[in-house]
C-alpha atoms as a PDB file:
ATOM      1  CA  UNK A   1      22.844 -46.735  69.450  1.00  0.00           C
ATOM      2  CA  UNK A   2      20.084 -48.991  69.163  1.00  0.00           C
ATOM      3  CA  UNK A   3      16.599 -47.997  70.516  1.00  0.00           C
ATOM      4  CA  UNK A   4      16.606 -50.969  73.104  1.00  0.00           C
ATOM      5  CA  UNK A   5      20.143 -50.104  74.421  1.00  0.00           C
ATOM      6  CA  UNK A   6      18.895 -46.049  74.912  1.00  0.00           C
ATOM      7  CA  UNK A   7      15.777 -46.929  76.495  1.00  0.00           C
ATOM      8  CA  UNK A   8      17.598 -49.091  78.705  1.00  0.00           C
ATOM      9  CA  UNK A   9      19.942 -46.228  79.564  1.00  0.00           C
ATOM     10  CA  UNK A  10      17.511 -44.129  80.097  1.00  0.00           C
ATOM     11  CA  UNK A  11      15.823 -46.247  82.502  1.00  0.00           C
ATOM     12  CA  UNK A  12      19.426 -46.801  83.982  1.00  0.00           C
ATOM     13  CA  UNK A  13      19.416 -42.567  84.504  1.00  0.00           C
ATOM     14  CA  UNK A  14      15.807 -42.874  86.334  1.00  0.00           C
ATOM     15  CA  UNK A  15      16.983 -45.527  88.656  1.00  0.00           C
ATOM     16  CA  UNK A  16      20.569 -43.681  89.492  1.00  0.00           C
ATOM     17  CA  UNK A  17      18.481 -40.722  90.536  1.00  0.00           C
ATOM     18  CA  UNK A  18      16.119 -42.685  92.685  1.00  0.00           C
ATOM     19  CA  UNK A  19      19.319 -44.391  93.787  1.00  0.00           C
ATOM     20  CA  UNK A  20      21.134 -41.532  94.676  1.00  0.00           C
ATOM     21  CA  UNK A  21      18.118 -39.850  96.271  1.00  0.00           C
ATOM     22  CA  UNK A  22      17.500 -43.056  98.655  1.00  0.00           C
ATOM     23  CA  UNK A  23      21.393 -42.681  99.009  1.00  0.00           C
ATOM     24  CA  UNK A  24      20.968 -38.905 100.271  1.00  0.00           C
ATOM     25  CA  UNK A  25      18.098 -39.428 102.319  1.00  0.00           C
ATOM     26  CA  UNK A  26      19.081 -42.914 104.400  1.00  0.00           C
ATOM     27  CA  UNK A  27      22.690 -42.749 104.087  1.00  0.00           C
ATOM     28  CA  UNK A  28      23.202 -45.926 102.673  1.00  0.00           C
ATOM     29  CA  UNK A  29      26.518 -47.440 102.219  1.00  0.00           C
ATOM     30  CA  UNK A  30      27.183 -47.671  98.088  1.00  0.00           C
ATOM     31  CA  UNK A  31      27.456 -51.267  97.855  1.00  0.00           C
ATOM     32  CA  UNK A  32      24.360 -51.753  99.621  1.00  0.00           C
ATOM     33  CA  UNK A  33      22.669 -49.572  97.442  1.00  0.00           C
ATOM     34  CA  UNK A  34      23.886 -50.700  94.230  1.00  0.00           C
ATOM     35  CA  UNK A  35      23.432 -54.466  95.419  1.00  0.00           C
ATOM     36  CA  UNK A  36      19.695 -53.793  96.700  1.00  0.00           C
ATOM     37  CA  UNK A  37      18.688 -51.994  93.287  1.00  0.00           C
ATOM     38  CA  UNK A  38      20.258 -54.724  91.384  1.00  0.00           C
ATOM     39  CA  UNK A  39      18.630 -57.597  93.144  1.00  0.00           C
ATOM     40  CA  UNK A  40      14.991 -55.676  94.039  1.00  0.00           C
ATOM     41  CA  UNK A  41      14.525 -52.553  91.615  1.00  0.00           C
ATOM     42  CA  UNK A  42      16.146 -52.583  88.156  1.00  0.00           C
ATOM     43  CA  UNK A  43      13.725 -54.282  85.445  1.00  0.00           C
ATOM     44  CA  UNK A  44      11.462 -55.734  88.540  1.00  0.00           C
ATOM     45  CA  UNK A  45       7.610 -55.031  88.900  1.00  0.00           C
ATOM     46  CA  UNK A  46       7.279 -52.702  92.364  1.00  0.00           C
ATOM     47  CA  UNK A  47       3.304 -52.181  92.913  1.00  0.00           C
ATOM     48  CA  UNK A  48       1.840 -52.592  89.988  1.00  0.00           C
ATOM     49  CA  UNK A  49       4.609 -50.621  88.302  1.00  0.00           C
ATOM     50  CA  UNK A  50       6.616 -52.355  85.936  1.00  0.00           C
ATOM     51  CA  UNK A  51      10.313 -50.907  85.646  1.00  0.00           C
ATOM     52  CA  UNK A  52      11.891 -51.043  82.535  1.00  0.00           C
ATOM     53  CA  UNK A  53      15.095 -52.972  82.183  1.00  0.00           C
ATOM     54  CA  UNK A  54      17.989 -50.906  82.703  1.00  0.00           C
ATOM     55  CA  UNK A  55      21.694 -51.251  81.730  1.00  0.00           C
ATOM     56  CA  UNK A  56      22.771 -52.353  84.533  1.00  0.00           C
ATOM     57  CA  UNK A  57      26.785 -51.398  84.243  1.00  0.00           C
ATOM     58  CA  UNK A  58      25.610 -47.747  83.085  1.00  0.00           C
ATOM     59  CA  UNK A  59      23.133 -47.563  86.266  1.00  0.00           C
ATOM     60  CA  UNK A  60      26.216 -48.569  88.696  1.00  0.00           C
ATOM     61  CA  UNK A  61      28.786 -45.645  86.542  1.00  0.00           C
ATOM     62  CA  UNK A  62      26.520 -43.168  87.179  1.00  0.00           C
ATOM     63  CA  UNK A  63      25.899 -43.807  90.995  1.00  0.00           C
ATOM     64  CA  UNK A  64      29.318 -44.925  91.527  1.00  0.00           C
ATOM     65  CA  UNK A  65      30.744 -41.487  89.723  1.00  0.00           C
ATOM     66  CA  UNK A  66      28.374 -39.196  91.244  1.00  0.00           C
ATOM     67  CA  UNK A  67      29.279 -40.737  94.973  1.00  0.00           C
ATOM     68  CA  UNK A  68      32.996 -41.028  94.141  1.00  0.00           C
ATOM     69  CA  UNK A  69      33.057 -37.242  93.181  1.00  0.00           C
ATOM     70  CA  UNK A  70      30.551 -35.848  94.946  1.00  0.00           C
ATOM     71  CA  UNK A  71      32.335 -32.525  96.108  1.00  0.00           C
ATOM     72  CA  UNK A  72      33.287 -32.229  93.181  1.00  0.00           C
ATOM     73  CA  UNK A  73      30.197 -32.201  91.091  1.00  0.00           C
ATOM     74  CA  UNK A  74      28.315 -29.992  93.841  1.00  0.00           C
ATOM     75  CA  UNK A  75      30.814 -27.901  93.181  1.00  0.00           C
ATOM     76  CA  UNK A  76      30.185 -27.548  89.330  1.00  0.00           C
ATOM     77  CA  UNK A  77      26.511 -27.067  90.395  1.00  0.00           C
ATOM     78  CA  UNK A  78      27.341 -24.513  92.400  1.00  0.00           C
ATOM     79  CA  UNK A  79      29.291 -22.289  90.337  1.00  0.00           C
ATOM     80  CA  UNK A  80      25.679 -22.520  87.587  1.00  0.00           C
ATOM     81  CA  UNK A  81      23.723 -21.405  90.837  1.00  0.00           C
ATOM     82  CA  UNK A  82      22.718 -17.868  91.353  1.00  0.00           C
ATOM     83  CA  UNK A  83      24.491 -16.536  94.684  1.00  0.00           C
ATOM     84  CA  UNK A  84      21.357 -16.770  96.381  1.00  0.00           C
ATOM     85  CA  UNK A  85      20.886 -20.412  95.502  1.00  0.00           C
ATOM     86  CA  UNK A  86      23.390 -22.912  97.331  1.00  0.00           C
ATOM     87  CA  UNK A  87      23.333 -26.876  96.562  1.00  0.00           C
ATOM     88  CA  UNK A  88      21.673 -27.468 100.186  1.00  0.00           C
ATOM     89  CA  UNK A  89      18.702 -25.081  99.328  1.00  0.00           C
ATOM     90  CA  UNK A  90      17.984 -27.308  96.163  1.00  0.00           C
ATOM     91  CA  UNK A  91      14.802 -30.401  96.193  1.00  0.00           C
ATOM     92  CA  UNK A  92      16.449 -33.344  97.016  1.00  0.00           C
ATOM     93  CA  UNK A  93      15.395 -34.673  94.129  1.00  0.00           C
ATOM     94  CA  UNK A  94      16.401 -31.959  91.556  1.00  0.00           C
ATOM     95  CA  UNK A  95      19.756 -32.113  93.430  1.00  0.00           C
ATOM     96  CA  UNK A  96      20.291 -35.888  92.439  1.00  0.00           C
ATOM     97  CA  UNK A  97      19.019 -35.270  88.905  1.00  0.00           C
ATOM     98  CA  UNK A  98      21.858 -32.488  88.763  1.00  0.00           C
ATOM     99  CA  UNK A  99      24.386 -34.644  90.311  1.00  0.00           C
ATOM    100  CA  UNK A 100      23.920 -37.317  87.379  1.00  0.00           C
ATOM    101  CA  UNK A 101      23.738 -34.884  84.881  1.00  0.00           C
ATOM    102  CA  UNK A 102      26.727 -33.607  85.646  1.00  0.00           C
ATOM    103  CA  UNK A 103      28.802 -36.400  86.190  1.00  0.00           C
ATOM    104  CA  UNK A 104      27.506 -38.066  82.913  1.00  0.00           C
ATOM    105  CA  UNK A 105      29.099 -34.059  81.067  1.00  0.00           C
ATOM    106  CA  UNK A 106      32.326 -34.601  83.064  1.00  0.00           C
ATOM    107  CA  UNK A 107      33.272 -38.344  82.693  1.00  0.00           C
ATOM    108  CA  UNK A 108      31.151 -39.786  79.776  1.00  0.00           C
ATOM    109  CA  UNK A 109      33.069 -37.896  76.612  1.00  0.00           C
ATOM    110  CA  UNK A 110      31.586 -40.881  74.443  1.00  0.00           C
ATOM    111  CA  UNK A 111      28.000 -39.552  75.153  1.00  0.00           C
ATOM    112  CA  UNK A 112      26.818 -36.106  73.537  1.00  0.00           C
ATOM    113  CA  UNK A 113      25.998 -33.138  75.531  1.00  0.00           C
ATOM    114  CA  UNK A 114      22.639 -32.408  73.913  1.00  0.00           C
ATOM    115  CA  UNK A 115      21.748 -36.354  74.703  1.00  0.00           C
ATOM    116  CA  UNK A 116      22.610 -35.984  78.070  1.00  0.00           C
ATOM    117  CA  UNK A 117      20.909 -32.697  78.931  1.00  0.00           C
ATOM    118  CA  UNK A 118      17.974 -34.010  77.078  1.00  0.00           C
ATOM    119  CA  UNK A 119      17.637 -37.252  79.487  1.00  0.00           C
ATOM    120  CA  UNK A 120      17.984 -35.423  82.394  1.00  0.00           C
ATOM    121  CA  UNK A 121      15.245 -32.923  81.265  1.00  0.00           C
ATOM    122  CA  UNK A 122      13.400 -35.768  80.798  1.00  0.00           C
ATOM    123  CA  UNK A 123      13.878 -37.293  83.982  1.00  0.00           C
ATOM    124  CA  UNK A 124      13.183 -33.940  85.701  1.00  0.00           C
ATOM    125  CA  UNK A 125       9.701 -34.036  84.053  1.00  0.00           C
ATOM    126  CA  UNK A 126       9.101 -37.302  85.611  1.00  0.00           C
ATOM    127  CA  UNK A 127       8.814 -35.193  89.072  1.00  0.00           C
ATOM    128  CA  UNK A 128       8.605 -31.445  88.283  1.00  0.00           C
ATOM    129  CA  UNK A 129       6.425 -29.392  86.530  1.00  0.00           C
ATOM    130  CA  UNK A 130       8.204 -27.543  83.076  1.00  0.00           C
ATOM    131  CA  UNK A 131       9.425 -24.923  85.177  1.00  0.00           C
ATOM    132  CA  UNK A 132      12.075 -27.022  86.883  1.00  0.00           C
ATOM    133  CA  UNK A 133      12.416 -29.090  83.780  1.00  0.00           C
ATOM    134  CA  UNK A 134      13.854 -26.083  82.407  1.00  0.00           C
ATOM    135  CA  UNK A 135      16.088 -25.112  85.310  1.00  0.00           C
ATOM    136  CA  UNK A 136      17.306 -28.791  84.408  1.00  0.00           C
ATOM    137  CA  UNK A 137      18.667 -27.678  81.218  1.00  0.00           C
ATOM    138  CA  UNK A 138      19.482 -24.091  82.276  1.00  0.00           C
ATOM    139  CA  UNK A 139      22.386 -25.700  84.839  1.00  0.00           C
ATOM    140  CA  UNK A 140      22.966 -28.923  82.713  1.00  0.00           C
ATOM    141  CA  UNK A 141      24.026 -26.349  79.739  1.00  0.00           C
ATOM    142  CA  UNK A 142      26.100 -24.093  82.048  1.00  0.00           C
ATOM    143  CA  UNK A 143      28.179 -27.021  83.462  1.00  0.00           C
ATOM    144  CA  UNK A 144      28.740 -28.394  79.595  1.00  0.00           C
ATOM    145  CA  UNK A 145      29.758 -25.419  78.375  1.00  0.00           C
ATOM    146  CA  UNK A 146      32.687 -25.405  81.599  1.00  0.00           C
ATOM    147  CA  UNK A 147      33.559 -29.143  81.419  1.00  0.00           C
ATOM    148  CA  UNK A 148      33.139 -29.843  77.393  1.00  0.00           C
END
């Protein structure tokens, strides 16, 4: 893959998390969402920040996967949890990273797991600290190993 076309997927992975956070948080309907991120976030300039261009059709996968099989995702999460940890106890945030980590393991075969996990880890670092960077790929590895 070219380096243009994987940093524009990996701006694509930031944006489906922010997506699917603002998704979480406001209940937005999905074709809202993906029609307000495509017209006012992806590749725009949002105070002073300029976002890099994503791939757009990747971007609306991811979000559209993760909503479409929600239930069952969380429930793949779930199973990497410790009993003491359920999906609702989880940051918003992480939980969205999570949720497009593991739909990207159980529907894109064409991607590898090791690139996947390491986006995601990535994009955790974006708003955590190592810790939960790691916790990232702790869950991210258990799910592979269960739907690879």
């Amino acid at each position: 893959m070219s380096k243009s076309k994987s940093i524009a997927r990996s701006a694509a992975r930031l944006a489906a998390v922010q997506a699917l956070y603002q998704q979480h948080m406001e209940k937005t309907a999905l074709a809202k969402l993906l029609d307000e991120f495509h017209q006012h976030r992806l590749g725009r300039e949002i105070e002073d920040d300029q976002y890099a261009d994503a791939d757009v059709d990747f971007f609306d996968d991811v979000v559209s996967g993760v909503d479409a099989r929600r239930d069952e995702i969380d429930g793949k999460i779930t199973e990497k949890l410790t009993e003491s940890w359920t999906v609702a106890r989880l940051d918003k945030t992480m939980l969205q990273i999570l949720r497009a980590g593991t739909y990207e393991l159980m529907a894109r075969k064409d991607l590898s797991v090791a690139v996947i996990i390491s986006e995601y880890v990535d994009v955790a670092k974006a708003f955590f600290d190592d810790r939960e960077a790691k916790f990232v790929n702790g869950v991210l590895d258990g799910v592979s190993k269960s739907v690879r």
